[in-house]
Protein backbone atom coordinates (compact mmCIF):
# COMPACT_ATOMS: atom_id res chain seq x y z
CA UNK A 1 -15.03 -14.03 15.72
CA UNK A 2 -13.83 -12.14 12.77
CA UNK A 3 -10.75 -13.68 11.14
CA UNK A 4 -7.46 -11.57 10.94
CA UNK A 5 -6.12 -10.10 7.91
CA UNK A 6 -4.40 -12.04 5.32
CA UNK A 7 -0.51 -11.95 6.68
CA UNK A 8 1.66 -9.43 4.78
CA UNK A 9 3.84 -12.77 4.67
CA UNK A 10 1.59 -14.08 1.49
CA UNK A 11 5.21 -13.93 -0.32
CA UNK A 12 5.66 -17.63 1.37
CA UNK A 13 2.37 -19.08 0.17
CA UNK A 14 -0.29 -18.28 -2.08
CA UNK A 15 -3.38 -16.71 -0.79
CA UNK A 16 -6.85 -17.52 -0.24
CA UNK A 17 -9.86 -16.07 -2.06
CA UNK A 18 -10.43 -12.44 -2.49
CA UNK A 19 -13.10 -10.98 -0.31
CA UNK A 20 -15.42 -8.57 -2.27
CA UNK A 21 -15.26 -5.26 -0.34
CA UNK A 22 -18.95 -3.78 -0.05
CA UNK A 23 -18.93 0.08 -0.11
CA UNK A 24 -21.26 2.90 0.21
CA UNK A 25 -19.32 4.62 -2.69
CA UNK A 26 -20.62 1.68 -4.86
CA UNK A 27 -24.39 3.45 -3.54
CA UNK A 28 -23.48 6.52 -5.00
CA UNK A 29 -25.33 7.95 -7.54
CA UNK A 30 -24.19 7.51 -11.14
CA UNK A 31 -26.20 10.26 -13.17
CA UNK A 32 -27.44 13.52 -11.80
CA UNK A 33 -27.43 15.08 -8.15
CA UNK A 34 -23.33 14.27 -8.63
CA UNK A 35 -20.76 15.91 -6.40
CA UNK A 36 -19.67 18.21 -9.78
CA UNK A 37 -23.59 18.64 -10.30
CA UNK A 38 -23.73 20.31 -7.33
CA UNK A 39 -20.33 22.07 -7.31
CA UNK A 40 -21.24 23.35 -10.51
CA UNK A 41 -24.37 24.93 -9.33
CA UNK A 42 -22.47 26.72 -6.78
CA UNK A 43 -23.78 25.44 -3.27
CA UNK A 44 -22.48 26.55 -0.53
CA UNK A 45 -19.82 23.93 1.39
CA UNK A 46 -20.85 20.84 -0.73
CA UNK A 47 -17.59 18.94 0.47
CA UNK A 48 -18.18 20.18 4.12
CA UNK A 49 -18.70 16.47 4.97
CA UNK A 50 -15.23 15.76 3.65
CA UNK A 51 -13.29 18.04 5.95
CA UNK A 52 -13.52 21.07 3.39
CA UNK A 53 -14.16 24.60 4.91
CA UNK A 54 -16.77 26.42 2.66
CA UNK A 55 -13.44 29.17 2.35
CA UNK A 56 -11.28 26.63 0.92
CA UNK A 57 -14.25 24.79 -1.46
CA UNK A 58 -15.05 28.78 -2.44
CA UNK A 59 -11.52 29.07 -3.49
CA UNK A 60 -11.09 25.77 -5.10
CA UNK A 61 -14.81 26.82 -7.33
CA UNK A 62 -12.96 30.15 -7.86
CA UNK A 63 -9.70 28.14 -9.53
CA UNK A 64 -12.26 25.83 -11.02
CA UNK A 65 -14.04 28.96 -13.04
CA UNK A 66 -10.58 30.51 -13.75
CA UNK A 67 -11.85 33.47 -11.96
CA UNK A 68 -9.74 36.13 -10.60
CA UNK A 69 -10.47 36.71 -7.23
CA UNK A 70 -8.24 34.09 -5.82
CA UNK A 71 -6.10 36.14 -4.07
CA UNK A 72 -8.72 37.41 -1.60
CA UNK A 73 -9.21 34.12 0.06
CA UNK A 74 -5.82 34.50 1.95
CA UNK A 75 -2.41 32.18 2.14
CA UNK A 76 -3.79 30.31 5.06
CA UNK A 77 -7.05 28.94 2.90
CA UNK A 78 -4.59 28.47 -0.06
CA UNK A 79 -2.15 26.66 1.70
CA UNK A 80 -4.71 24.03 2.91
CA UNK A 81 -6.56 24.30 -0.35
CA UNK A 82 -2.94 22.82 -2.21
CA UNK A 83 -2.72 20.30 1.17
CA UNK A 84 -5.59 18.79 0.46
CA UNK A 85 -4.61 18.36 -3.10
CA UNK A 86 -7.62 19.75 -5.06
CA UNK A 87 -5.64 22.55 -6.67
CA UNK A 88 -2.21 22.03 -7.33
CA UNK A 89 0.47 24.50 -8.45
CA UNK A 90 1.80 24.71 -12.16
CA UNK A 91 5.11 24.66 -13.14
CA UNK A 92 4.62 28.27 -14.41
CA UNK A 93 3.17 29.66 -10.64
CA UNK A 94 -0.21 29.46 -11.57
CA UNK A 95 -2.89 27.31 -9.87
CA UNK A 96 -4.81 24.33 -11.97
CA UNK A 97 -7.59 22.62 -9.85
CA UNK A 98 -8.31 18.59 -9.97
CA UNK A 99 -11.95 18.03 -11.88
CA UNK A 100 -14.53 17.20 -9.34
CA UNK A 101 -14.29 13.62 -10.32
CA UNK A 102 -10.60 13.80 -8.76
CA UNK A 103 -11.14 16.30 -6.39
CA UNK A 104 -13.72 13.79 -4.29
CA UNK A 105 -11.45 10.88 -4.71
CA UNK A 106 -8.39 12.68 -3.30
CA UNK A 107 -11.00 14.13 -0.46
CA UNK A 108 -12.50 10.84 0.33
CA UNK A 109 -8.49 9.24 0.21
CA UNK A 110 -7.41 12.14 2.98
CA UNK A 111 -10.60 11.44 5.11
CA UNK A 112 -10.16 7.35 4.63
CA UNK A 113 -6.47 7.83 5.99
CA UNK A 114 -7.11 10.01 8.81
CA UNK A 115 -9.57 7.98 10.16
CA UNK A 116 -7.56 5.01 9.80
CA UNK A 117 -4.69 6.79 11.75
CA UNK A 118 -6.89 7.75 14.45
CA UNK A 119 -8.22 4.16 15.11
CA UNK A 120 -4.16 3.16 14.78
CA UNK A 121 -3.82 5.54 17.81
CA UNK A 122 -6.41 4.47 19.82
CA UNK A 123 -5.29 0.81 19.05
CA UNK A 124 -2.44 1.68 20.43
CA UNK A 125 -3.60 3.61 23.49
CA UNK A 126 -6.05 1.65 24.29
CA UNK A 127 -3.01 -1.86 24.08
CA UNK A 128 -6.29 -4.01 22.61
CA UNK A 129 -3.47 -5.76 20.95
CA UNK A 130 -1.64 -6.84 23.36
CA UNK A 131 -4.40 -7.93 25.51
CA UNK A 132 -5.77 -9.95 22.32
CA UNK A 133 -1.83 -11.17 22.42
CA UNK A 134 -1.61 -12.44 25.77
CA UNK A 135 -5.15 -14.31 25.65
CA UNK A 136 -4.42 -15.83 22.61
CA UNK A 137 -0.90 -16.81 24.40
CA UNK A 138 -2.77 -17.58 27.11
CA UNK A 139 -5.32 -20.21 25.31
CA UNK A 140 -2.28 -21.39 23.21
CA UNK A 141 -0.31 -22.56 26.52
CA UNK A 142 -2.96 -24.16 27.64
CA UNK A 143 -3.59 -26.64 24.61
CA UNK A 144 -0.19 -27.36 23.79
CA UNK A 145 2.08 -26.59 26.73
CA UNK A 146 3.71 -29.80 26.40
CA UNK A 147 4.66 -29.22 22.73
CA UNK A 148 8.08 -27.61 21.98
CA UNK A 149 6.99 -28.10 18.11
CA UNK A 150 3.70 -27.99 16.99
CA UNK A 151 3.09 -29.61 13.47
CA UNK A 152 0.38 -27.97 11.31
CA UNK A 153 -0.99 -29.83 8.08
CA UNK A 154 -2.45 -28.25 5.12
CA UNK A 155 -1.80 -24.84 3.23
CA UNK A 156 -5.39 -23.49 4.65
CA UNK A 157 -4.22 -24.41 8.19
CA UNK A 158 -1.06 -23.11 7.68
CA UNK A 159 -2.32 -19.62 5.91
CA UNK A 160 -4.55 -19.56 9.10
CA UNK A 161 -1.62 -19.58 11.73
CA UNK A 162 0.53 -17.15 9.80
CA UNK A 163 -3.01 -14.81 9.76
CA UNK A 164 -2.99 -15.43 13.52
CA UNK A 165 0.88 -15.07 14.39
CA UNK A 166 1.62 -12.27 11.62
CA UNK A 167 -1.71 -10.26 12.97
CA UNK A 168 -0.29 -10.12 16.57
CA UNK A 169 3.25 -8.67 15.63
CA UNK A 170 4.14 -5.83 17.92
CA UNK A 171 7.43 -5.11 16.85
CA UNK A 172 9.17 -7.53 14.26
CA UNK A 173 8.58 -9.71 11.11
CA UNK A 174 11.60 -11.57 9.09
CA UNK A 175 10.60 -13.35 6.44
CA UNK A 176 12.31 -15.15 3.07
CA UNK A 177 11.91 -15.64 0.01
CA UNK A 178 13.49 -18.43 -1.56
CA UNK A 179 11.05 -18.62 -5.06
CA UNK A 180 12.11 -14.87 -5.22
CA UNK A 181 9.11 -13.67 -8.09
CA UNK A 182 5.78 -12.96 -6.78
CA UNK A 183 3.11 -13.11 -8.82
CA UNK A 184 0.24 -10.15 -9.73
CA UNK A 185 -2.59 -11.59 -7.17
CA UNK A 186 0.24 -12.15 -4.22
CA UNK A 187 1.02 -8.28 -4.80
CA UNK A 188 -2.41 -6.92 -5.24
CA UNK A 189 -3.30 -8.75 -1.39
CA UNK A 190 -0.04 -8.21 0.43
CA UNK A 191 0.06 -4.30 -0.61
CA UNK A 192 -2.32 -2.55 1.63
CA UNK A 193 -1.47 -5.16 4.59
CA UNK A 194 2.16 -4.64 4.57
CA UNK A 195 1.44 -0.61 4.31
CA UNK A 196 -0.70 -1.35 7.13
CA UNK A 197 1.81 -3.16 8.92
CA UNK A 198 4.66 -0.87 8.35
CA UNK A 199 2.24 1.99 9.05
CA UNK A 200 2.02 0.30 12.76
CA UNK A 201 5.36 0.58 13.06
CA UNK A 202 6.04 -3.22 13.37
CA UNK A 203 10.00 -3.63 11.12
CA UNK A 204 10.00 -5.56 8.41
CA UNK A 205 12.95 -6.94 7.19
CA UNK A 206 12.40 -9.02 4.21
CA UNK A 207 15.13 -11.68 2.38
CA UNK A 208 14.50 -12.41 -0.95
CA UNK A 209 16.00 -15.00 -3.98
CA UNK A 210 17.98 -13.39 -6.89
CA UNK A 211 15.49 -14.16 -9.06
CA UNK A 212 13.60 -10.90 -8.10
CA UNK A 213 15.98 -8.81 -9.90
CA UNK A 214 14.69 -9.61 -13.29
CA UNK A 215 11.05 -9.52 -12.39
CA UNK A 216 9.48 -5.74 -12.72
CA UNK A 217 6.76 -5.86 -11.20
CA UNK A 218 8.36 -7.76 -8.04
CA UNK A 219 11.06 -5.39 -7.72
CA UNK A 220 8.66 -2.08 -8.49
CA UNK A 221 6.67 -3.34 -5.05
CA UNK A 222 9.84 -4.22 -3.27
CA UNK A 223 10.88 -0.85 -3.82
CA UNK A 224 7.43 0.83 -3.11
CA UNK A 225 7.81 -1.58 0.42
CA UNK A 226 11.58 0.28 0.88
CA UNK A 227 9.94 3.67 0.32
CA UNK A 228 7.54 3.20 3.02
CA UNK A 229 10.10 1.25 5.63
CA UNK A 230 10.62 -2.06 4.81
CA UNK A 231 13.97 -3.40 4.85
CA UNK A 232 14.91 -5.86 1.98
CA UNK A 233 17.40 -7.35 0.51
CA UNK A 234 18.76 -10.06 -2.12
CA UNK A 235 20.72 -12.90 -1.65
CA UNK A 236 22.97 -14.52 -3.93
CA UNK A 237 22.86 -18.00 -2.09
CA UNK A 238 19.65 -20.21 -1.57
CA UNK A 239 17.48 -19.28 1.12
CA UNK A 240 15.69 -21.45 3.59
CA UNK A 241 11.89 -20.67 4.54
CA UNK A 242 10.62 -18.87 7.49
CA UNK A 243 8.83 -16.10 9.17
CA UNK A 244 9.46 -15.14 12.85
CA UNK A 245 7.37 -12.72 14.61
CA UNK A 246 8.82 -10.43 17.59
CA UNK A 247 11.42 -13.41 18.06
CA UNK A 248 9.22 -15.13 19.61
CA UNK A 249 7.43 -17.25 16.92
CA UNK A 250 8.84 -19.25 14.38
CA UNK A 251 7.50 -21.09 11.26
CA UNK A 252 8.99 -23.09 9.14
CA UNK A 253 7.75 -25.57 6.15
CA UNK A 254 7.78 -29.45 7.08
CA UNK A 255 9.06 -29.80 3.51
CA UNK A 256 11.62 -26.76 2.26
CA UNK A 257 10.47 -28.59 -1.41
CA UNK A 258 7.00 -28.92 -1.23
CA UNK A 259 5.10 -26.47 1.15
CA UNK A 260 1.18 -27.97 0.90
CA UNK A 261 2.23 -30.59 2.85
CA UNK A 262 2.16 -28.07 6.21
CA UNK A 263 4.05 -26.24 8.67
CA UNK A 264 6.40 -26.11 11.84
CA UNK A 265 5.39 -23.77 14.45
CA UNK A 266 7.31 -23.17 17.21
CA UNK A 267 7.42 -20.81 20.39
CA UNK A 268 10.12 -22.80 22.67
CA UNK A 269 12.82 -19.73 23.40
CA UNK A 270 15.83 -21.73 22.68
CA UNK A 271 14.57 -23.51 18.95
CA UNK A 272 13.21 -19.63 17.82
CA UNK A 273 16.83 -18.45 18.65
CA UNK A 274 18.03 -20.94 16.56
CA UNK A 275 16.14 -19.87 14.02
CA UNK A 276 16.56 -16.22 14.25
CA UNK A 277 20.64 -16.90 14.42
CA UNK A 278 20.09 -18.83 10.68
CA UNK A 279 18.13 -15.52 9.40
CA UNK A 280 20.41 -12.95 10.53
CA UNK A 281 23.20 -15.35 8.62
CA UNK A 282 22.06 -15.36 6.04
CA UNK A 283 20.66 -11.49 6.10
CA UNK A 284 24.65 -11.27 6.55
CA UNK A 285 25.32 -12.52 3.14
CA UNK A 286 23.01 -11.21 1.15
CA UNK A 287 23.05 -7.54 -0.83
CA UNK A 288 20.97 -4.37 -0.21
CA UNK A 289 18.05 -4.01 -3.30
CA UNK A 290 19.56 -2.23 -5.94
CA UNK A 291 18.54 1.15 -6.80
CA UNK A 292 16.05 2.14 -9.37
CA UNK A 293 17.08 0.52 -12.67
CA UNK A 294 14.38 1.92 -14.98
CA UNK A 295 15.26 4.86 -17.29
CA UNK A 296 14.31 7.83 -15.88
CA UNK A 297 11.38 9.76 -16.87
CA UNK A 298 11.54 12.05 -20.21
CA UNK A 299 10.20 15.17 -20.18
CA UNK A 300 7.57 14.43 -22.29
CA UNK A 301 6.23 10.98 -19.82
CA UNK A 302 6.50 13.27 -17.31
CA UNK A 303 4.25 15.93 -18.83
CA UNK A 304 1.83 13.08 -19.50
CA UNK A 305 2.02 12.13 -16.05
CA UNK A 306 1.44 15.52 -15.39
CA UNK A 307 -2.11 15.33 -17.39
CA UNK A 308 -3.17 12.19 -16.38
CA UNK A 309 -3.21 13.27 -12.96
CA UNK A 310 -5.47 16.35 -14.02
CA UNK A 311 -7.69 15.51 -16.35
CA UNK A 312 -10.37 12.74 -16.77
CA UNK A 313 -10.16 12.27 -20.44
CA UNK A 314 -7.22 11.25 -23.12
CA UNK A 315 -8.71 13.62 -25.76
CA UNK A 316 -8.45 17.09 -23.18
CA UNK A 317 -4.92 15.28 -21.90
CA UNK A 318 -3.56 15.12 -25.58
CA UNK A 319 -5.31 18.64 -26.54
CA UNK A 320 -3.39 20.15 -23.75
CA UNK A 321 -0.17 18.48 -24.74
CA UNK A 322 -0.75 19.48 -28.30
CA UNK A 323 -0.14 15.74 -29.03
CA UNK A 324 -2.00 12.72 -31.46
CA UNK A 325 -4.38 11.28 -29.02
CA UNK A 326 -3.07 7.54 -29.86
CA UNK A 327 0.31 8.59 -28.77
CA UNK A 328 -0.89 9.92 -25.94
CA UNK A 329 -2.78 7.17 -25.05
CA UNK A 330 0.64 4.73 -25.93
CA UNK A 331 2.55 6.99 -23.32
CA UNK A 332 -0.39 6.16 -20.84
CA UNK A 333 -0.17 2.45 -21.68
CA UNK A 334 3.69 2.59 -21.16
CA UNK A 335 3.33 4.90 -17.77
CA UNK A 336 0.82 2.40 -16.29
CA UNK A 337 2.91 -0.82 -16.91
CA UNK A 338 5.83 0.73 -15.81
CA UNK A 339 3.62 1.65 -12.74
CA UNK A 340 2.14 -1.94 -12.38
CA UNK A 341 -0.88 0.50 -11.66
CA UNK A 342 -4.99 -1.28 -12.92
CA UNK A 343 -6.35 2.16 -13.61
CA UNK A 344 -4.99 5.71 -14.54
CA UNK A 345 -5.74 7.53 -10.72
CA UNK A 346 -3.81 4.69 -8.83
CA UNK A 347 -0.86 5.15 -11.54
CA UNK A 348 -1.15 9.08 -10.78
CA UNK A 349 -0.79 8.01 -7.40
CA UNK A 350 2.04 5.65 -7.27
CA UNK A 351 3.96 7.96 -9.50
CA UNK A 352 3.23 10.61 -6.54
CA UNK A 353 4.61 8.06 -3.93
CA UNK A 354 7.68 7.86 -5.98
CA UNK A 355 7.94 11.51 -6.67
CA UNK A 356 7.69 11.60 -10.08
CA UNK A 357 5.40 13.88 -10.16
C-alpha cells in the first residue's frame, strides 16, 4: 500500500528522506525540436496539448513578433490569452509576452493545478476518504480497543502515525510549536502539503514559540501559510506539544524535552477534550502574526522583479533596465533571499502570491 504524505505537521519533528520525484519533463528534449523551436517556426496550435486554442497561441506568436495585428484576434481571445499568463500587460497599456521558456512553465503550472483540482473534486465526491477513514478506524478498534492511550516508540514510528492521522483530516488540524524556528529542509517538505491541505479545505490553526519572530525565513512561510488560510499565531508563554486532528485524535510527546524517545496517541473522547481545552488556552493567550515587517519594495526591486519575471537572462534584464549587469544581478540576489525562493521563476512566483508584482 502506498504510504501517505509526509504530515504538514513536520514543524513537530524532523522529516524523513526526500523522495526523488521522477518526471516526464526531465524526458524532454534539451537541444532542438524545443517548444520555442517550434513556436518559432510558426506551427499551427503547438501548445494545443496544454489547453491553448490555436486563436489564443496565434495571438500570443503575434505579441511575440511585435506584430501589429493584435487587435483582430478579439477581447475574448485576449482576455484568456492574459489568464493564462503568457502575455501580460505593461504598465504603459501595451502587451509584453513571457519567452517560450516561461510561457510552457506557466502552461504546464495551469494544467498541473487544474488537474489536481479536479481529482480534489472527485475525492471529494466520490468520499474515498472517508471510507479509507472509517476502515482504518475500523482496523484500529479492533487492535487496540482496550487501550485509552496507546504508546508509540521511536521518531520513524511516530512520523508514521502523524502521516497516518494528519492524512485522514477532514476538517481540523491544531498544532504547536514550542522550538518556534523551522529550519530550510522542514519548509521545503511541509510547503506543498500544507497548500495541499489547506487547498482541501481542512483549517489549520497553527501555535507557534516567539522565537519565530526573528527568523525570516520562518516567518516569510508563516505568512505565505496566512495568505493561503492558515491561521497562526505567536505566543509569548511556553507551549506544550501536540497535534489533534478533527478533535478526535490527539498526540502528544512521551517526553515534552526529548521527542526521539516516542509518542502518546490517543482517541478516548474525554482525554482528546482535555487536550483540545489546553490548546484553545493557550491559543487564548497568544498574539495574532504580525504584519509584514520587511521594507517595502522600491521602485527600482520592483522593476527588477518586473524583468525577472520576463526575461530568461540577467544581461537582456539589465539592458532593459538600462542598469550595470552586476547590480542587477545584486538586486536579484537580494529579491531571492528576501523571497527564500532556490531559483529566479519560483521567486517570480512567490512575489506574484504576495502581490508584488
Amino acid at each position: 500500500m502506498q504510504q501517505p504524505a509526509r504530515s504538514p505537521c513536520t514543524f513537530l519533528y524532523a522529516p524523513g528522506p526526500r523522495t526523488e520525484r521522477d518526471t516526464a519533463l526531465a524526458r524532454w528534449p534539451a537541444r532542438g525540436n524545443g517548444v520555442g523551436e517550434v513556436m518559432a517556426r510558426g506551427a499551427s496550435n503547438t501548445l494545443g496539448f496544454l489547453g491553448v486554442s490555436e486563436a489564443e497561441e496565434q495571438l500570443y506568436q503575434a505579441v511575440l513578433r511585435d506584430r501589429d495585428d493584435i487587435g483582430d484576434y478579439g477581447p475574448d481571445v485576449l482576455t484568456r490569452t492574459l489568464e493564462l499568463g503568457i502575455v501580460v500587460r505593461t504598465p504603459a497599456g501595451g502587451l509584453r509576452p513571457l519567452s517560450p521558456k516561461r510561457a510552457v512553465e506557466r502552461l504546464i503550472e495551469h494544467q498541473v493545478g487544474q488537474l489536481q483540482d479536479r481529482l480534489q473534486e472527485t475525492v471529494r465526491l466520490t468520499g474515498v476518504v472517508g471510507s479509507l477513514s472509517a476502515a482504518g478506524d475500523r482496523v484500529r478498534a479492533a487492535v487496540h480497543d482496550n487501550l485509552a492511550i496507546r504508546q508509540i516508540e521511536g521518531l520513524e514510528a511516530v512520523r508514521a502515525v502523524i502521516d497516518e492521522v494528519t492524512f485522514f483530516a477532514r476538517t481540523e488540524n491544531l498544532t504547536t510549536n514550542p522550538v518556534g524556528v523551522l529550519t530550510t529542509e522542514s519548509i521545503e517538505v511541509s510547503r506543498p502539503i500544507d497548500l495541499r491541505i489547506l487547498r482541501r479545505g481542512v483549517r489549520m490553526r497553527t501555535l507557534m514559540a516567539s522565537a519565530c519572530l526573528q527568523d525570516e525565513a520562518t516567518m516569510a512561510y508563516l505568512r505565505e501559510l496566512v495568505v493561503h488560510g492558515a491561521e497562526i499565531r505567536v505566543s509569548p508563554h511556553p507551549l506544550d506539544r501536540m497535534i489533534i486532528c478533527d478533535r478526535a485524535v490527539a498526540l502528544t510527546p512521551i517526553d515534552p524535552d526529548n521527542t526521539a524517545r516516542g509518542a502518546l496517541l490517543t482517541r478516548e473522547p474525554g482525554l482528546v477534550s482535555t487536550v483540545v481545552s489546553l490548546f484553545e488556552r493557550m491559543w487564548a493567550a497568544s498574539e495574532e502574526l504580525p504584519e509584514e515587517a520587511l521594507p517595502s519594495l522600491t521602485e527600482v526591486e520592483r522593476r527588477v522583479l518586473q524583468t525577472l519575471h520576463l526575461v530568461d537572462k540577467d544581461e537582456t534584464g539589465a539592458r532593459q533596465l538600462g542598469m550595470a549587469l552586476r547590480t542587477y544581478r545584486k538586486h536579484v540576489a537580494r529579491l531571492m533571499s528576501r523571497l527564500d525562493a532556490d531559483n529566479r521563476f519560483q521567486a517570480a512566483l512567490r512575489a506574484r502570491e504576495r502581490g508584488w508584482i
